[in-house]
Protein backbone atom coordinates (compact mmCIF):
# COMPACT_ATOMS: atom_id res chain seq x y z
CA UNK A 1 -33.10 -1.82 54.47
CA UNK A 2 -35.41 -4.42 53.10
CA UNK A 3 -38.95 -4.38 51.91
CA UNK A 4 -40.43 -8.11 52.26
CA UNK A 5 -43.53 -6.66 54.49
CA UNK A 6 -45.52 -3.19 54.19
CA UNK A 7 -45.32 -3.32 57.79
CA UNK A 8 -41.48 -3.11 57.10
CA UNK A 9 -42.41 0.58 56.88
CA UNK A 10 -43.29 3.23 59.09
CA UNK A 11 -45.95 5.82 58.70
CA UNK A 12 -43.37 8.23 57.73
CA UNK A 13 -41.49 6.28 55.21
CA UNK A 14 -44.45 5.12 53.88
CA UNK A 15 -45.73 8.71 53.38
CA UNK A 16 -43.05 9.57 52.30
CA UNK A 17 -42.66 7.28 49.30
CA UNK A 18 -46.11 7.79 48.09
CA UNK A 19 -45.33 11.51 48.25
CA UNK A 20 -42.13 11.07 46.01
CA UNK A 21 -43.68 8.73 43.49
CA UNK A 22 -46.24 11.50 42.61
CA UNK A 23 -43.52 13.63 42.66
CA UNK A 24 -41.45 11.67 39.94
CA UNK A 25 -44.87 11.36 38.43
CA UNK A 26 -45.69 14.91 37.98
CA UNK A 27 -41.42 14.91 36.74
CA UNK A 28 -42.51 12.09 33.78
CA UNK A 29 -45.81 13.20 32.97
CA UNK A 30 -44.08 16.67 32.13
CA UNK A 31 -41.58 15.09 30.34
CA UNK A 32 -38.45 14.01 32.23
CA UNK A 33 -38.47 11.14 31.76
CA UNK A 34 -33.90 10.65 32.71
CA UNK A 35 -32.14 11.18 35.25
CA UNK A 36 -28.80 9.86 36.87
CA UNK A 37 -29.34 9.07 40.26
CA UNK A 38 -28.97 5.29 40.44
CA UNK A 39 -26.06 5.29 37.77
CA UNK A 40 -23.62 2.98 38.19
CA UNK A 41 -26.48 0.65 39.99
CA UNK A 42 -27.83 -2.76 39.48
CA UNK A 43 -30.73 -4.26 40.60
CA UNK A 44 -31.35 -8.28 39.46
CA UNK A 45 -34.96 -9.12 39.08
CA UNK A 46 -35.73 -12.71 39.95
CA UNK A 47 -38.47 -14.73 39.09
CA UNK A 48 -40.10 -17.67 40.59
CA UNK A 49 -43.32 -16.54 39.11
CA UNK A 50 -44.41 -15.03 36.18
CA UNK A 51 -44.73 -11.09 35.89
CA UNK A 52 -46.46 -8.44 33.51
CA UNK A 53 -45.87 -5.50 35.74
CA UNK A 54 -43.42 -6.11 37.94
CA UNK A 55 -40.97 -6.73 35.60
CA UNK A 56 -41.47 -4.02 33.31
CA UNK A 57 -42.03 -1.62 35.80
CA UNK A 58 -38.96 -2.56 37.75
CA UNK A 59 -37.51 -2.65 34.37
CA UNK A 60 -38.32 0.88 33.17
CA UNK A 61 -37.72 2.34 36.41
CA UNK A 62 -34.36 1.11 36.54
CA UNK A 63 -33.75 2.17 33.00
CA UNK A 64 -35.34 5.78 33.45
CA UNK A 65 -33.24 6.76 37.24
CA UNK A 66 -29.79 5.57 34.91
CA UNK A 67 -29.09 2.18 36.53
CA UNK A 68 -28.69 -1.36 34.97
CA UNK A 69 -31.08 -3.97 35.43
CA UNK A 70 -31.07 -8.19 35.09
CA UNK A 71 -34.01 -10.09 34.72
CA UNK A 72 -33.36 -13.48 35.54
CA UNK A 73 -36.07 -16.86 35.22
CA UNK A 74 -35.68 -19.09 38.29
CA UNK A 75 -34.91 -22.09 36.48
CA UNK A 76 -32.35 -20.14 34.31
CA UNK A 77 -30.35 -20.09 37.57
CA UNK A 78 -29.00 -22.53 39.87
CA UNK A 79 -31.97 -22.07 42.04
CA UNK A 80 -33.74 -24.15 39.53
CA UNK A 81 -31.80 -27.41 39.96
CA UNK A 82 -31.24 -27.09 43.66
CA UNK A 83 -28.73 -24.68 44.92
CA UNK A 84 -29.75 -23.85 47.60
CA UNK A 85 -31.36 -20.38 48.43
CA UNK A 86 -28.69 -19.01 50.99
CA UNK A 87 -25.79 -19.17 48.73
CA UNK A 88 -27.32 -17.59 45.48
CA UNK A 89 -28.50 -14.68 48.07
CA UNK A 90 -24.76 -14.39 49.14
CA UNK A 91 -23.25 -14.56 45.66
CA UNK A 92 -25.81 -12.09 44.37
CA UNK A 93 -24.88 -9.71 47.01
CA UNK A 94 -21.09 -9.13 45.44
CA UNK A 95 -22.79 -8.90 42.18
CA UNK A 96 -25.45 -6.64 42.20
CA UNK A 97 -26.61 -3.54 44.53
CA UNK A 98 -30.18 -4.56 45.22
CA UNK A 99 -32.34 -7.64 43.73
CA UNK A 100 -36.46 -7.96 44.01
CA UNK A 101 -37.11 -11.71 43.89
CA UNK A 102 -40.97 -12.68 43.33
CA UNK A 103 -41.66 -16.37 44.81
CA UNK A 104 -44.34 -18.58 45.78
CA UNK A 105 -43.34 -19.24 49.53
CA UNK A 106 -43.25 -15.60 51.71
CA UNK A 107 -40.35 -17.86 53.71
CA UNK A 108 -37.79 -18.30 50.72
CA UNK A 109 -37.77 -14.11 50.25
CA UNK A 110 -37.25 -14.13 53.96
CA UNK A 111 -34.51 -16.50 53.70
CA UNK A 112 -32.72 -14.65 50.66
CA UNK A 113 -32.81 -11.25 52.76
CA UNK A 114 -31.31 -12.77 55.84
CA UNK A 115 -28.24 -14.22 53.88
CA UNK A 116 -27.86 -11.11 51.53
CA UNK A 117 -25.86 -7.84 52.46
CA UNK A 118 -27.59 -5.83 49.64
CA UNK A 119 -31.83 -4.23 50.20
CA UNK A 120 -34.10 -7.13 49.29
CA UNK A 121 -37.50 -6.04 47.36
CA UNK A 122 -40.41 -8.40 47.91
CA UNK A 123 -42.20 -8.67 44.25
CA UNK A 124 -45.02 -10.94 45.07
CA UNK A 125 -45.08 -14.02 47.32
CA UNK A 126 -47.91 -16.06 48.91
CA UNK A 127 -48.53 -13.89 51.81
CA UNK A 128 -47.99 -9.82 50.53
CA UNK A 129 -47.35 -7.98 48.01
CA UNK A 130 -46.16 -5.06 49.21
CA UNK A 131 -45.25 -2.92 45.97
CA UNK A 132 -48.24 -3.40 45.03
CA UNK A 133 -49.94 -1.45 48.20
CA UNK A 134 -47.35 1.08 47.73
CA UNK A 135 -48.81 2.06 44.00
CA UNK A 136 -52.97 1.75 45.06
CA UNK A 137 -52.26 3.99 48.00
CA UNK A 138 -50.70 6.91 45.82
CA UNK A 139 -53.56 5.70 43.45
CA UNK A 140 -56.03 6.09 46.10
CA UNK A 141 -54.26 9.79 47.50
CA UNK A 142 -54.11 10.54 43.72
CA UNK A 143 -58.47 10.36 43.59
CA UNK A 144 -59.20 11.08 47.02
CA UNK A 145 -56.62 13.77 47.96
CA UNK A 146 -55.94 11.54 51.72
CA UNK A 147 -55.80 8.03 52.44
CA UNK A 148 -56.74 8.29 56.18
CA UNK A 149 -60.39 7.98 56.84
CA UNK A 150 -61.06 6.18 53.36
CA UNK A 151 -63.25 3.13 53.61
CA UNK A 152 -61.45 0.14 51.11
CA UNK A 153 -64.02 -2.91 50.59
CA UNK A 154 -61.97 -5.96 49.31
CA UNK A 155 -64.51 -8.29 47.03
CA UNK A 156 -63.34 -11.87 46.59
CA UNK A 157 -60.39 -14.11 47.52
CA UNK A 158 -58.65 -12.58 50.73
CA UNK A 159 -55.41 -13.44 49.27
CA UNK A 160 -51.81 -11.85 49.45
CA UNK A 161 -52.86 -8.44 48.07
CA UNK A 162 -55.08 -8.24 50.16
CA UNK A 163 -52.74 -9.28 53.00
CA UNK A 164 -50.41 -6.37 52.28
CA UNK A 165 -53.76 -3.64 51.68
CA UNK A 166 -54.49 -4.46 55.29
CA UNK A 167 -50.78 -3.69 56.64
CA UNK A 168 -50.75 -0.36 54.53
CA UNK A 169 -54.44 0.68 55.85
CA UNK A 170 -53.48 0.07 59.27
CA UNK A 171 -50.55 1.74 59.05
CA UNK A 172 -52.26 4.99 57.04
CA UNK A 173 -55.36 4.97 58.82
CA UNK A 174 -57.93 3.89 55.77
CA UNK A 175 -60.35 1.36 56.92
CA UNK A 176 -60.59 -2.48 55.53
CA UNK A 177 -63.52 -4.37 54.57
CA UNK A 178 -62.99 -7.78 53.63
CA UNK A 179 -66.26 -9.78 52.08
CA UNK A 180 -64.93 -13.76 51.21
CA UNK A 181 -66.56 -16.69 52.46
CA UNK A 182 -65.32 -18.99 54.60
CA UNK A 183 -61.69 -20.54 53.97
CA UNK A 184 -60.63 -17.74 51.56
CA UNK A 185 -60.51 -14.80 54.70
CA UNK A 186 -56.80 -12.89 54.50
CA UNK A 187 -54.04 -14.11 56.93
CA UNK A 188 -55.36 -13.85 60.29
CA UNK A 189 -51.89 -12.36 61.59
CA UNK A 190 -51.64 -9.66 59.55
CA UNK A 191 -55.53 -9.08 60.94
CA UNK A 192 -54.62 -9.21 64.30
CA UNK A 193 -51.43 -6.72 63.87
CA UNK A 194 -53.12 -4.52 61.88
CA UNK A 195 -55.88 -4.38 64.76
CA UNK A 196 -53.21 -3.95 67.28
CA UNK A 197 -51.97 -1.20 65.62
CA UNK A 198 -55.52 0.86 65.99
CA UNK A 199 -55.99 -0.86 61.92
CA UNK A 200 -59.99 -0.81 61.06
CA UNK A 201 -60.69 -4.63 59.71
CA UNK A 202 -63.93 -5.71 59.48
CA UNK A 203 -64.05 -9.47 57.17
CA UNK A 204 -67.52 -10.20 56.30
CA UNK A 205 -69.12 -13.06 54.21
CA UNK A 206 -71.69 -10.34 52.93
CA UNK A 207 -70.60 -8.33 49.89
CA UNK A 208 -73.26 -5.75 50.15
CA UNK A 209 -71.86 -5.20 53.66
CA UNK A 210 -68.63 -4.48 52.93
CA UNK A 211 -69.81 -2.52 49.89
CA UNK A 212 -72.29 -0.10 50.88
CA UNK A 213 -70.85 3.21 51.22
CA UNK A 214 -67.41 2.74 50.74
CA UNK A 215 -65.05 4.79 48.64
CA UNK A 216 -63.26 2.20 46.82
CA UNK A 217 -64.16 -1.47 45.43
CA UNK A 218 -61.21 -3.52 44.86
CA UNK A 219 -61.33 -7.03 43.48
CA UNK A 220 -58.50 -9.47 42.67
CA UNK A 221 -58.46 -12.83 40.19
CA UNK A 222 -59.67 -15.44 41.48
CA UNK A 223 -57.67 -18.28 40.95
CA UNK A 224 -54.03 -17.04 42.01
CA UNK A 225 -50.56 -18.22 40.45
CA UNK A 226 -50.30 -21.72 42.51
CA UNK A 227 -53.61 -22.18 42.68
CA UNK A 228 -54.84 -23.39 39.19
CA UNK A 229 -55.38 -27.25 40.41
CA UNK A 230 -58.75 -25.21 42.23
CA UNK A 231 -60.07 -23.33 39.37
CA UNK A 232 -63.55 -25.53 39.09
CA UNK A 233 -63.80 -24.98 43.08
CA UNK A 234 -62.63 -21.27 43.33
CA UNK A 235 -65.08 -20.06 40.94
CA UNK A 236 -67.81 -21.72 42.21
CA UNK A 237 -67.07 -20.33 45.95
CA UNK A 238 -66.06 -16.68 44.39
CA UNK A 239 -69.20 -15.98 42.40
CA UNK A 240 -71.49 -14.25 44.70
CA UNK A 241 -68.41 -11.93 45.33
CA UNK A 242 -67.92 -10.27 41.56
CA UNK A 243 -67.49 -6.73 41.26
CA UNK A 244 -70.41 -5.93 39.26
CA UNK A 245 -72.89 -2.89 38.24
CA UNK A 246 -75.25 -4.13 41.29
CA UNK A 247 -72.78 -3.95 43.93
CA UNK A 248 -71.55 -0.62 42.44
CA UNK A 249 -74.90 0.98 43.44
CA UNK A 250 -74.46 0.18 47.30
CA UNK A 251 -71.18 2.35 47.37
CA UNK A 252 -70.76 5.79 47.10
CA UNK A 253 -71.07 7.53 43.87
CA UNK A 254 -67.91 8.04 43.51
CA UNK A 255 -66.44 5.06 44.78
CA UNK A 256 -62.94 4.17 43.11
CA UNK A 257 -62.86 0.97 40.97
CA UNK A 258 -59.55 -0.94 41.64
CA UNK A 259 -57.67 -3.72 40.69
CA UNK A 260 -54.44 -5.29 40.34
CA UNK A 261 -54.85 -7.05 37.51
CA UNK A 262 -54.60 -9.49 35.32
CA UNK A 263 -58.01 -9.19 34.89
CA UNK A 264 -60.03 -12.30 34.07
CA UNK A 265 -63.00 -10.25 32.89
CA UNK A 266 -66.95 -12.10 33.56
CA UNK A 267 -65.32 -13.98 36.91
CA UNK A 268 -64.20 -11.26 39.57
CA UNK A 269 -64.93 -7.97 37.59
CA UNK A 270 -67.52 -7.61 34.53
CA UNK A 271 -66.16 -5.69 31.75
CA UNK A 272 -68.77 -2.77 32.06
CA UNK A 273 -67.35 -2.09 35.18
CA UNK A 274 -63.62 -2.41 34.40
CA UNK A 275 -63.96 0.65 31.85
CA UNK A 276 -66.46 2.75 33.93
CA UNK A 277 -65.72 5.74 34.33
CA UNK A 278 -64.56 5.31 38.23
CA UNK A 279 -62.18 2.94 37.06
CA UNK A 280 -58.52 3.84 37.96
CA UNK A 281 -57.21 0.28 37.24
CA UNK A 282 -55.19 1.50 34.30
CA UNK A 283 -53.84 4.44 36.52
CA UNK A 284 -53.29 2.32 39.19
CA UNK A 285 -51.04 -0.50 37.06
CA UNK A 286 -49.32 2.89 35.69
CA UNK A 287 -48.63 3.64 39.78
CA UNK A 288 -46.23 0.46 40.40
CA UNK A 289 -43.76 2.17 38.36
CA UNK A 290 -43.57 5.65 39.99
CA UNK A 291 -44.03 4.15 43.48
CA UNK A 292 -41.31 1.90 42.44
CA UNK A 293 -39.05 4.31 41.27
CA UNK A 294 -39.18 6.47 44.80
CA UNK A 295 -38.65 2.88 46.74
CA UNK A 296 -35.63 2.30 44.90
CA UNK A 297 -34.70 6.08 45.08
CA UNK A 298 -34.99 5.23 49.12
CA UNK A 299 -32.77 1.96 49.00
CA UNK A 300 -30.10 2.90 46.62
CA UNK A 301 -29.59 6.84 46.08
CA UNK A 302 -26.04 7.74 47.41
């Protein structure tokens, strides 16, 4: 089994994981923090892109269930002067029991899977990130007690988060709102499955609209990795979209504050906000690791 898509999942499994990570959760936060199911395992961590919490989450995870782990730079491999994807993803696969690659182009992770015999772990390309759903929706179940019926506005750049927030709603039953203007709105494919799959996804230019009333805010950066040639631009078509004390007011009271993070604080997010006291960004970074742990629990426990 791979993970390159959420929609790789189904409602159980995904259930299921978020279910186990706040079980391991509850098993660190008490204390355990050991244990000796993956011993004897290796996953290799490859980067295309850099990584704060992928990496040491994957990292620490690895570490804590009693398995090895490799980090490895792209250009520190063959990758980086032009071997080609196919045959690294075939030597790799007598190496190592599982690898997580994070890339800019969705295709290349697709590539690697299909010419590897080991799980594949999707850590960030340019169309999902789908470990990164798997964390806000324990994050979310965490505050909320249920995921189904909670309204999620997106604020900003309808990007690959996004993207893979969409899937996961869809496939949980939370409803989307996406408020972007026009040329940033998230990949209309994942849209259109989501909304065949009975997926609430309403995209909106208006960030009041998508605001008012919901239960969680969630904002991203707004100039992704890849896109730094369009800071100037970006900005400048992002601003009316920051998650800021005004827009707080139109949702509920109690409305989550979320975000992946890095944070570029006085762009997307203001800094009163980010340390509210509805914030669960810190909790939610904190997340990738025990929803981590219980995917590769799922892909690699004997």
């Amino acid at each position: 089994m791979d993970l390159i898509s959420i929609f790789d999942l189904t409602p159980a499994e995904l259930e299921g994981l978020v279910e186990r990570g706040e079980a391991l959760k509850r098993k660190r936060k008490g204390g355990v923090k050991a244990s000796h199911e993956l011993e004897g395992r290796t996953l290799a961590l490859i980067f295309e892109k850099p990584s704060t919490r992928t990496r040491v989450s994957f990292e620490v995870a690895m570490h804590e269930l009693g398995g090895n782990v490799i980090s490895l730079n792209w250009n520190e491999l063959q990758l980086g002067r032009g071997e080609r994807v196919r045959e690294t993803a075939r030597v790799l696969s007598s190496y190592v029991d599982a690898v997580m690659i994070r890339a800019y182009r969705h295709d290349t992770v697709e590539e690697f899977a299909s010419y590897a015999s080991i799980p594949v772990i999707n850590g960030l390309t340019d169309l999902e990130h789908p470990c990164q759903t798997l964390a806000d929706l324990m994050t979310i179940k965490e505050y909320k007690r249920t995921v189904a019926g909670v309204t999620v506005a997106w604020l900003g750049d309808g990007n690959n988060v996004c993207n893979s927030l969409i899937g996961g709603a869809a496939i949980t039953g939370m409803k989307m709102r996406v408020a972007c203007p026009k040329g940033y709105e998230p990949d209309g494919r994942i849209v259109e499955r989501a909304k065949r799959m009975g997926g609430e996804v309403l995209i909106t230019e208006n960030a009041e609209e998508a605001a008012g009333d919901a239960d969680v805010l969630y904002t991203d950066v707004w100039v992704s990795m890849g896109d730094e040639e369009e800071r100037d631009k970006r900005k400048r078509d992002l601003k009316n979209y920051q998650l800021n004390e005004d827009l707080v007011t139109v949702a509920k009271e109690d409305a989550l504050i979320m975000h992946c993070m890095p944070v570029h604080i006085g762009e997307e997010i203001t800094e009163g906000v980010l340390n509210s006291e509805n914030s669960v960004i810190f909790e939610q970074a904190e997340n990738r690791l025990h929803a981590q742990k219980a995917l590769l629990l799922k892909l690699l426990e004997k």
